[in-house]
C-alpha atoms as a PDB file:
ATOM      1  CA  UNK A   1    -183.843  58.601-172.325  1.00  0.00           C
ATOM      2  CA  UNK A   2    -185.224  62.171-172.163  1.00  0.00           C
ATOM      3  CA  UNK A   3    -186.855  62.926-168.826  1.00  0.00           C
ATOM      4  CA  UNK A   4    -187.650  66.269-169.092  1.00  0.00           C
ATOM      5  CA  UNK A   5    -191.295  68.148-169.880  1.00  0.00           C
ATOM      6  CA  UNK A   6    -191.703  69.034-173.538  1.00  0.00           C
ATOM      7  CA  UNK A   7    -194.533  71.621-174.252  1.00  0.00           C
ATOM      8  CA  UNK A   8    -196.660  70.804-176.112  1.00  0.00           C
ATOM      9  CA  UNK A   9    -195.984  74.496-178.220  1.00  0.00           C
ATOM     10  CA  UNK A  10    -192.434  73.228-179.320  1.00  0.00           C
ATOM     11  CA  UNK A  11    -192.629  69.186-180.072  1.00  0.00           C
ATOM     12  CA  UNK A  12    -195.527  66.402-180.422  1.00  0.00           C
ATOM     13  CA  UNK A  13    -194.776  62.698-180.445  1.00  0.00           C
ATOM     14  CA  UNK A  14    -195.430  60.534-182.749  1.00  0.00           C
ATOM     15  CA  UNK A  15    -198.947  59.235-183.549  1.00  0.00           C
ATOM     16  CA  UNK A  16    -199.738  56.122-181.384  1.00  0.00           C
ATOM     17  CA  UNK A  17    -196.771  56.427-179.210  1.00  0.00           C
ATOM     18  CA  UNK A  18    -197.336  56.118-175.881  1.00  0.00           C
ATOM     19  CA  UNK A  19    -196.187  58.664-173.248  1.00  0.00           C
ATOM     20  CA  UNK A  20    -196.674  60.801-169.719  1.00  0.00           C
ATOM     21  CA  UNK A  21    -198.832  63.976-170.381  1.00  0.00           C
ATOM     22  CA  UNK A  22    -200.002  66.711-167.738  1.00  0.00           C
ATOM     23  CA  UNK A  23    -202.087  69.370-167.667  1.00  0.00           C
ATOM     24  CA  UNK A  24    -199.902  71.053-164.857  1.00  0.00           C
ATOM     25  CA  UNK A  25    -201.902  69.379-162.369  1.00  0.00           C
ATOM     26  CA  UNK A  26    -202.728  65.811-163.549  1.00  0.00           C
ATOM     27  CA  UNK A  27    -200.978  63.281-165.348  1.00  0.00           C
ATOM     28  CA  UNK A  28    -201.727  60.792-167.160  1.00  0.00           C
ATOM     29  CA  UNK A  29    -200.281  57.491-169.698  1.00  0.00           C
ATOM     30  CA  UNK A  30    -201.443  58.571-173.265  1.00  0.00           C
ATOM     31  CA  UNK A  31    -201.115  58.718-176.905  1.00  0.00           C
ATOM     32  CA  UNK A  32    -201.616  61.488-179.424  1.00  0.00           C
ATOM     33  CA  UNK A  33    -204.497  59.923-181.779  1.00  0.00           C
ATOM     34  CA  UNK A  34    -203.969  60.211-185.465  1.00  0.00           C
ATOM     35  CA  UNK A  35    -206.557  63.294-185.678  1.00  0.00           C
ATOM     36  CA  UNK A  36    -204.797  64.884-182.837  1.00  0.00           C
ATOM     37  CA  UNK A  37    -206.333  64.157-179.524  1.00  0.00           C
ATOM     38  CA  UNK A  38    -204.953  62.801-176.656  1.00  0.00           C
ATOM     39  CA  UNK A  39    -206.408  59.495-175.684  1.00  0.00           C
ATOM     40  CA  UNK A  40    -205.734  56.922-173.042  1.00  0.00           C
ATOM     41  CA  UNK A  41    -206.949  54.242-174.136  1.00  0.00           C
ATOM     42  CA  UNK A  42    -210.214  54.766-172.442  1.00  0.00           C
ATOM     43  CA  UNK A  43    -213.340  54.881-174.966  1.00  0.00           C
ATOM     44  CA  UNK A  44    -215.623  57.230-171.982  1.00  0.00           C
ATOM     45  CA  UNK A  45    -213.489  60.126-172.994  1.00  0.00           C
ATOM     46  CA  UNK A  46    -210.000  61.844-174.134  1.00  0.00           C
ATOM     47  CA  UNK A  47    -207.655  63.892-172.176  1.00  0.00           C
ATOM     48  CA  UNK A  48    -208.119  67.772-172.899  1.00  0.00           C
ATOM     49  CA  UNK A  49    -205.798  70.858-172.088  1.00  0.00           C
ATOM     50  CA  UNK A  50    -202.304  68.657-172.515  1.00  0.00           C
ATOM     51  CA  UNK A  51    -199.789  70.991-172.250  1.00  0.00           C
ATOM     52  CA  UNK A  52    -196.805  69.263-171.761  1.00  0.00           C
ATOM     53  CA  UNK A  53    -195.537  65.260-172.264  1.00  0.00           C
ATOM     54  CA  UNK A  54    -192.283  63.372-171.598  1.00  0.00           C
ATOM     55  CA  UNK A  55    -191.396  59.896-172.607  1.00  0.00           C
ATOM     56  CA  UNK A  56    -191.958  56.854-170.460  1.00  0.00           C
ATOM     57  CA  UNK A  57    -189.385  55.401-168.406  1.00  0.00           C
ATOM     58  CA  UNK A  58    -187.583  51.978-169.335  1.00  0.00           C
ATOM     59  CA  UNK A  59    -189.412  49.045-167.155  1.00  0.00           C
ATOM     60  CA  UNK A  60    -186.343  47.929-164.587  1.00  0.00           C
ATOM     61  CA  UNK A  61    -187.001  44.152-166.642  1.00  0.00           C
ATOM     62  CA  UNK A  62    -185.337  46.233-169.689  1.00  0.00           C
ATOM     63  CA  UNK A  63    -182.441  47.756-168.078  1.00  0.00           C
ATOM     64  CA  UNK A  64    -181.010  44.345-166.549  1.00  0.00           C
ATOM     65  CA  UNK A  65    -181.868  45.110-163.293  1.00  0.00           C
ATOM     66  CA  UNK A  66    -183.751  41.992-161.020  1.00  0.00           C
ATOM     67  CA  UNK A  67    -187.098  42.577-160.443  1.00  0.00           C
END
């Protein structure tokens, strides 16, 4: 699992996938829509001035560990 920043210059994720994103000061749980914003899943608005993502960590559930 990768846990390091990607700009948002070099790589995008895939459409619909979901993932952290930051604007260097906030974060946020989004996907890249499939005409290229960022959304969270919130209708009100999307996320602007994403300059960096990183995948989401594996839930503990996943890994075998006890919750």
């Amino acid at each position: 699992m990768n846990t390091e920043w990607v700009s948002c210059k070099n790589s995008l994720p895939s459409v619909g996938k979901y993932v952290l994103v930051t604007d260097g000061e906030n974060m946020w749980i989004a996907f890249r829509s499939e005409d290229g914003r960022w959304d969270d899943g919130d209708f009100l608005h999307s996320i602007e001035d994403v300059t960096h993502w990183q995948d989401l960590p594996v839930p503990p559930g996943l890994l075998g560990d006890r919750v």
